[in-house]
Protein backbone atom coordinates (compact mmCIF):
# COMPACT_ATOMS: atom_id res chain seq x y z
CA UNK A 1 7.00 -13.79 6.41
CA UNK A 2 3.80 -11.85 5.37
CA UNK A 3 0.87 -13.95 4.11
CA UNK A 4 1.22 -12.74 0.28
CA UNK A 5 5.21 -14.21 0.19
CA UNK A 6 4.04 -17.62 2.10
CA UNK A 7 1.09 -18.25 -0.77
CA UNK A 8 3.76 -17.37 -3.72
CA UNK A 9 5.84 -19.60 -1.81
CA UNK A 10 2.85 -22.38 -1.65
CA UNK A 11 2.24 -21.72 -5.24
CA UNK A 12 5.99 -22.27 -5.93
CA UNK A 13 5.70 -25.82 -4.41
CA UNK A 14 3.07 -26.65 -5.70
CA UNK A 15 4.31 -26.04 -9.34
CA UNK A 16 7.23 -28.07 -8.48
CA UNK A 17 4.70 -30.88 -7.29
CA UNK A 18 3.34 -30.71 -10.57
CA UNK A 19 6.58 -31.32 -12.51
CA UNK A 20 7.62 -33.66 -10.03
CA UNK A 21 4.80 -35.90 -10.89
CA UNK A 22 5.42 -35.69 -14.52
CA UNK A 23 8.65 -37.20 -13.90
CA UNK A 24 7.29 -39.49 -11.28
CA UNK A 25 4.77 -41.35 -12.99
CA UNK A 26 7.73 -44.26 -14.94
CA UNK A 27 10.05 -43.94 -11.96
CA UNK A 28 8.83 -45.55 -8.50
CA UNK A 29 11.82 -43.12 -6.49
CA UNK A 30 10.51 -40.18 -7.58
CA UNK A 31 7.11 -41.44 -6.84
CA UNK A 32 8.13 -41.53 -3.26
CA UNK A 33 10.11 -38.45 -3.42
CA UNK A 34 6.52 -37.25 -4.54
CA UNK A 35 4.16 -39.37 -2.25
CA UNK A 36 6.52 -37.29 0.71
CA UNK A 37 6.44 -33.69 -0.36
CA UNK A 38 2.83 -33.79 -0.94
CA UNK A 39 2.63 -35.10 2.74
CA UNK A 40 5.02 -31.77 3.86
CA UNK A 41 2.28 -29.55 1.52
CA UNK A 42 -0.54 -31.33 3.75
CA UNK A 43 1.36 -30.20 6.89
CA UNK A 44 1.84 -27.13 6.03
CA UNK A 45 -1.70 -26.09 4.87
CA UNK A 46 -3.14 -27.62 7.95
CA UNK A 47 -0.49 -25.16 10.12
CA UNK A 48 -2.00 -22.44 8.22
CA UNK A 49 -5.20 -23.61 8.83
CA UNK A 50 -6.30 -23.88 5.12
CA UNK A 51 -8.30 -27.03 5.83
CA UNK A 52 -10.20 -26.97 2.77
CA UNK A 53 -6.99 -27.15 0.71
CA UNK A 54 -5.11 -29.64 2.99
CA UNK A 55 -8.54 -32.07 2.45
CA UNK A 56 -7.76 -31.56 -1.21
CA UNK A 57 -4.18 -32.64 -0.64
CA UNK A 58 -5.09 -35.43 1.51
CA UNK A 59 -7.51 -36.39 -1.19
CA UNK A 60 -4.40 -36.68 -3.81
CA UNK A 61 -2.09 -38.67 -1.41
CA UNK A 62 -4.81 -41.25 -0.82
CA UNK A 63 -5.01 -41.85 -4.59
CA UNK A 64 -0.97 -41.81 -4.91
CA UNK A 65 0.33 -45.48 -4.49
CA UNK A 66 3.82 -45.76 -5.46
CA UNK A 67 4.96 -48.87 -7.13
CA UNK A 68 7.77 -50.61 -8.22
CA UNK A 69 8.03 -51.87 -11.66
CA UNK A 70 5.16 -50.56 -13.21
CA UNK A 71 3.33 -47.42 -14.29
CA UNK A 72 0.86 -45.25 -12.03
CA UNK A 73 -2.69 -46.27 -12.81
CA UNK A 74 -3.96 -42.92 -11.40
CA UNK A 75 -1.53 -40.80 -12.94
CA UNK A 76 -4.41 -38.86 -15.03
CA UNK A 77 -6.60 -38.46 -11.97
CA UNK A 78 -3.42 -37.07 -9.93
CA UNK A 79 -2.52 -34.51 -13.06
CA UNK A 80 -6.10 -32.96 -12.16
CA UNK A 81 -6.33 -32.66 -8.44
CA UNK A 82 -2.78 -30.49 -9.33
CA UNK A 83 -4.33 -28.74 -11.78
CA UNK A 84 -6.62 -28.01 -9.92
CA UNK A 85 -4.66 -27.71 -6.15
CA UNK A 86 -2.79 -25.34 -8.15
CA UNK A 87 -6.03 -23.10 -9.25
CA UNK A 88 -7.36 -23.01 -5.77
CA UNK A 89 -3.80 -21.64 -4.53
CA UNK A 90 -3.60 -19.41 -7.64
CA UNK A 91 -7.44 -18.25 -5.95
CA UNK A 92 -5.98 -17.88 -2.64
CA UNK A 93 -2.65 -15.42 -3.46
CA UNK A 94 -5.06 -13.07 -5.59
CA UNK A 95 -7.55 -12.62 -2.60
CA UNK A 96 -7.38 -9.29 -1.33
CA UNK A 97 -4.96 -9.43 1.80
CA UNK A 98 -6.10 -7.99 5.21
């Protein structure tokens, strides 16, 4: 897999994190369902060795508390770190590749 396809493919993810959440944020399974794949983006960044991006990740899942019954208090906050995950990613595919 070249390095160009693996950051569209990190972008991809990360777009479905974002829609994900939207869903998540009434619904405590998909909250869970969310809570994990962010924790499978973490690994993954931290394989590549993208640590700056995998604190930012680690930063979101401390702030993601999944609850039963009730609706996210941190929802907002977690809509930006995507946004903004998803900026630094967007960064990261258009860099010039080696």
């Amino acid at each position: 897999m070249t390095e160009r396809v693996r950051w569209e493919d990190l972008l991809k993810e990360v777009e479905s994190l974002r829609r994900l959440h939207g869903d998540a944020i009434c619904d405590a399974e998909k909250c869970r369902e969310f809570n994990r794949k962010m924790s499978d983006l973490l690994m993954e960044l931290e394989e590549m060795e993208q640590f700056r991006l995998a604190d930012r990740v680690m930063d979101a899942i401390s702030v993601c508390s999944p609850k039963t019954g009730s609706h996210c208090d941190n929802s907002e906050r977690m809509k930006g770190m995507l946004e903004r995950l998803n900026e630094r990613v967007k960064e990261k595919l258009d860099e010039p590749g080696p």
